[in-house]
Protein backbone atom coordinates (compact mmCIF):
# COMPACT_ATOMS: atom_id res chain seq x y z
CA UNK A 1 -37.12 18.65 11.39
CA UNK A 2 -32.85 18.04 11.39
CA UNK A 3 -31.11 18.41 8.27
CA UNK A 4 -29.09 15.25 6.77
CA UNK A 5 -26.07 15.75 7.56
CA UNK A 6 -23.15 15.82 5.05
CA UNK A 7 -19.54 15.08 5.58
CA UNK A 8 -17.25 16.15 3.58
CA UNK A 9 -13.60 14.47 3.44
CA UNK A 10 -10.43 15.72 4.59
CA UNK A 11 -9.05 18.03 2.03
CA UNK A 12 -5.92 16.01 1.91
CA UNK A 13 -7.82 13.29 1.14
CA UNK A 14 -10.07 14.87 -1.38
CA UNK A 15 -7.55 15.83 -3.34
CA UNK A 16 -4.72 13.65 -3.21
CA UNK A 17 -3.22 12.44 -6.50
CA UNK A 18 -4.80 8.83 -7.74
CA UNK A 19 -2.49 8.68 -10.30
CA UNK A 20 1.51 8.47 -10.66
CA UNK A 21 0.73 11.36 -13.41
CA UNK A 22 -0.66 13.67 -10.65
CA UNK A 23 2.11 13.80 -8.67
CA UNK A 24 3.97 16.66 -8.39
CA UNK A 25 7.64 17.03 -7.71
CA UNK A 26 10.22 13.93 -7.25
CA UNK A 27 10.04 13.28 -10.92
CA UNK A 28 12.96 10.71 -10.52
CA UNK A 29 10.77 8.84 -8.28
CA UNK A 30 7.75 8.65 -10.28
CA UNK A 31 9.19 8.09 -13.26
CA UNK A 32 10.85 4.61 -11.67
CA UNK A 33 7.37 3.80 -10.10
CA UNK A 34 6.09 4.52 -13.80
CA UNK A 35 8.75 2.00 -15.05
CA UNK A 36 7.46 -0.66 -12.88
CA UNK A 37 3.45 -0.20 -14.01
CA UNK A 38 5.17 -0.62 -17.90
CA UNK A 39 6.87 -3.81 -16.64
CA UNK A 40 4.10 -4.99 -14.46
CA UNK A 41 6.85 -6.36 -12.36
CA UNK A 42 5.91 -4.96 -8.65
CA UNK A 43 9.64 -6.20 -6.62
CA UNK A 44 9.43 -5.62 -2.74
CA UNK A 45 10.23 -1.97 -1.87
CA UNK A 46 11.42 -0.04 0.97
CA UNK A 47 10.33 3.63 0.51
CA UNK A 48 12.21 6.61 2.94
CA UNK A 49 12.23 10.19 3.44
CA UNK A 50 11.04 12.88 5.24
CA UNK A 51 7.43 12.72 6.86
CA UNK A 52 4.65 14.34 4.39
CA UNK A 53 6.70 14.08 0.85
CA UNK A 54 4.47 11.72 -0.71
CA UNK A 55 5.43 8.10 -0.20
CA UNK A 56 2.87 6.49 0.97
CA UNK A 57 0.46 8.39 -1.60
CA UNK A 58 3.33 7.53 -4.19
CA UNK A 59 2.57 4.13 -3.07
CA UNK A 60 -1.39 4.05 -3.48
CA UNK A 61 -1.17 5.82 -6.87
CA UNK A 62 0.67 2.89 -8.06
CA UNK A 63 -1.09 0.24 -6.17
CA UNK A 64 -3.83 1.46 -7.79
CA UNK A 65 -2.38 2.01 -11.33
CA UNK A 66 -0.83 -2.21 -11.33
CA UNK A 67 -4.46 -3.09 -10.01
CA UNK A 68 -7.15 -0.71 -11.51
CA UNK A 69 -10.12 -0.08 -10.02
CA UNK A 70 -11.22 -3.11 -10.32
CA UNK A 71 -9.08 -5.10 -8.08
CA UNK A 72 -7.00 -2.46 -6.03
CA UNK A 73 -9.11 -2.19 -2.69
CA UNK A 74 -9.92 -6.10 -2.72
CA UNK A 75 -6.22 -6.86 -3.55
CA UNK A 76 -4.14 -4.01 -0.97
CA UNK A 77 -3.76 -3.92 2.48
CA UNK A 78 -2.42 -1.42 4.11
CA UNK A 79 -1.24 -1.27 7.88
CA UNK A 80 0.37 1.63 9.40
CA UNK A 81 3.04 -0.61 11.83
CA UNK A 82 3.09 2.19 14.06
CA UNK A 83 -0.64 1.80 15.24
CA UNK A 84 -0.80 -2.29 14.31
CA UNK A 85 3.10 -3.55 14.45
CA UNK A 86 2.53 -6.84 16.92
CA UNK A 87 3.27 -9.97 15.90
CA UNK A 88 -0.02 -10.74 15.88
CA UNK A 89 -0.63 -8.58 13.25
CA UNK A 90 1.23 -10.52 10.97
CA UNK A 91 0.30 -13.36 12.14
CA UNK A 92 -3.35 -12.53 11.35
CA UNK A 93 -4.25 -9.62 9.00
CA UNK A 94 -1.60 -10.16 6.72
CA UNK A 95 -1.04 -14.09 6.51
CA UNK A 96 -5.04 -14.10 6.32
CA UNK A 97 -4.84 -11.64 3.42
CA UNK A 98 -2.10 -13.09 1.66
CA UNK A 99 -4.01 -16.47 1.82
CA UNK A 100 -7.26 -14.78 0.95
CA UNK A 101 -7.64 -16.16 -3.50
CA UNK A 102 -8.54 -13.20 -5.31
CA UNK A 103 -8.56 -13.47 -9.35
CA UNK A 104 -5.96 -11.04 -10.54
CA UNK A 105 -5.30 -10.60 -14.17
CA UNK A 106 -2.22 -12.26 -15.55
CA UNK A 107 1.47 -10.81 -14.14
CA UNK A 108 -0.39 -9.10 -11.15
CA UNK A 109 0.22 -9.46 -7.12
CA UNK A 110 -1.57 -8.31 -4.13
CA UNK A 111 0.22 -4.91 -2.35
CA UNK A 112 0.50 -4.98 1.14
CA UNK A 113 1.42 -1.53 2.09
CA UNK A 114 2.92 -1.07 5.42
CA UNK A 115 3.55 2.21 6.62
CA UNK A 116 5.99 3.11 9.32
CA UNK A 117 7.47 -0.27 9.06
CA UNK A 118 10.53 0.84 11.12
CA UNK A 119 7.99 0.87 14.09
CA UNK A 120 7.04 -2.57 14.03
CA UNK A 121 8.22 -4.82 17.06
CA UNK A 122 11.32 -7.22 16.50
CA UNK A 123 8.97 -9.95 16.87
CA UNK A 124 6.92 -8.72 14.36
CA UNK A 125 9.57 -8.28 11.82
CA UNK A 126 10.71 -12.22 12.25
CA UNK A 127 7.06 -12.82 12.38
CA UNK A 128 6.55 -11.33 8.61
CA UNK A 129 10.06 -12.60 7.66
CA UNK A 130 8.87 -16.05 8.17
CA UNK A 131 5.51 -15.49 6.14
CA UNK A 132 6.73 -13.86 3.21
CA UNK A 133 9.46 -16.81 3.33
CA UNK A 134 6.40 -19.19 3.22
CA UNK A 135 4.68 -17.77 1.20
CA UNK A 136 6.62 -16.63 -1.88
């Protein structure tokens, strides 16, 4: 007979912060990204810094704090450029997901997170340009 077999998760991944709370270190930060759950007003952002500090988990926590558990994996997408950063990336995944209707409570947005952005090709970037220009 084989035993079931049971995977675990990464331990970075088990235990990374859901929360802005749970974040340690780069209080300034958090307490901005704090300021913008209060408001409810999510602007468009441009995170930096050092590989491994936190940003893009910075990122989710809020993500998830604006959108609850409820809508947050139905309403974020989230692209690392570096892997998907063609134009045709933009043109599909995230002009399909930013026409996708979801129900969001009142004063909420969809998040689409895109890490390593800097990566993407120049095509790309014109490419999302124009859609966010259509689009908003």
């Amino acid at each position: 007979m084989s035993k079931g077999v049971t995977l675990e998760l990464p331990w970075v991944e088990k235990y990374r912060p859901h929360k802005l709370e749970d974040i340690v270190g780069n209080e300034e930060t958090i307490e901005r990204l704090k300021l913008v759950v209060q408001d409810g007003n999510m602007p468009n952002m441009i995170i930096s810094g050092l590989p491994g500090i936190g940003k893009t988990t910075s990122i989710h926590c809020l993500a998830y704090e604006l959108l609850g558990d409820k809508y947050y994996h139905q309403a974020t997408l989230e692209l690392n450029a570096s892997d998907d950063r063609g134009i045709d990336v933009v043109r599909n995944k995230i002009k399909q997901f930013a026409q996708t209707k979801i129900s969001l409570p009142p004063g909420r947005q969809k998040i689409i997170i895109l890490d390593e952005a800097d990566s993407m090709t120049p095509g790309a970037q014109q490419a999302l340009r124009r859609t966010m220009g259509n689009l908003f």
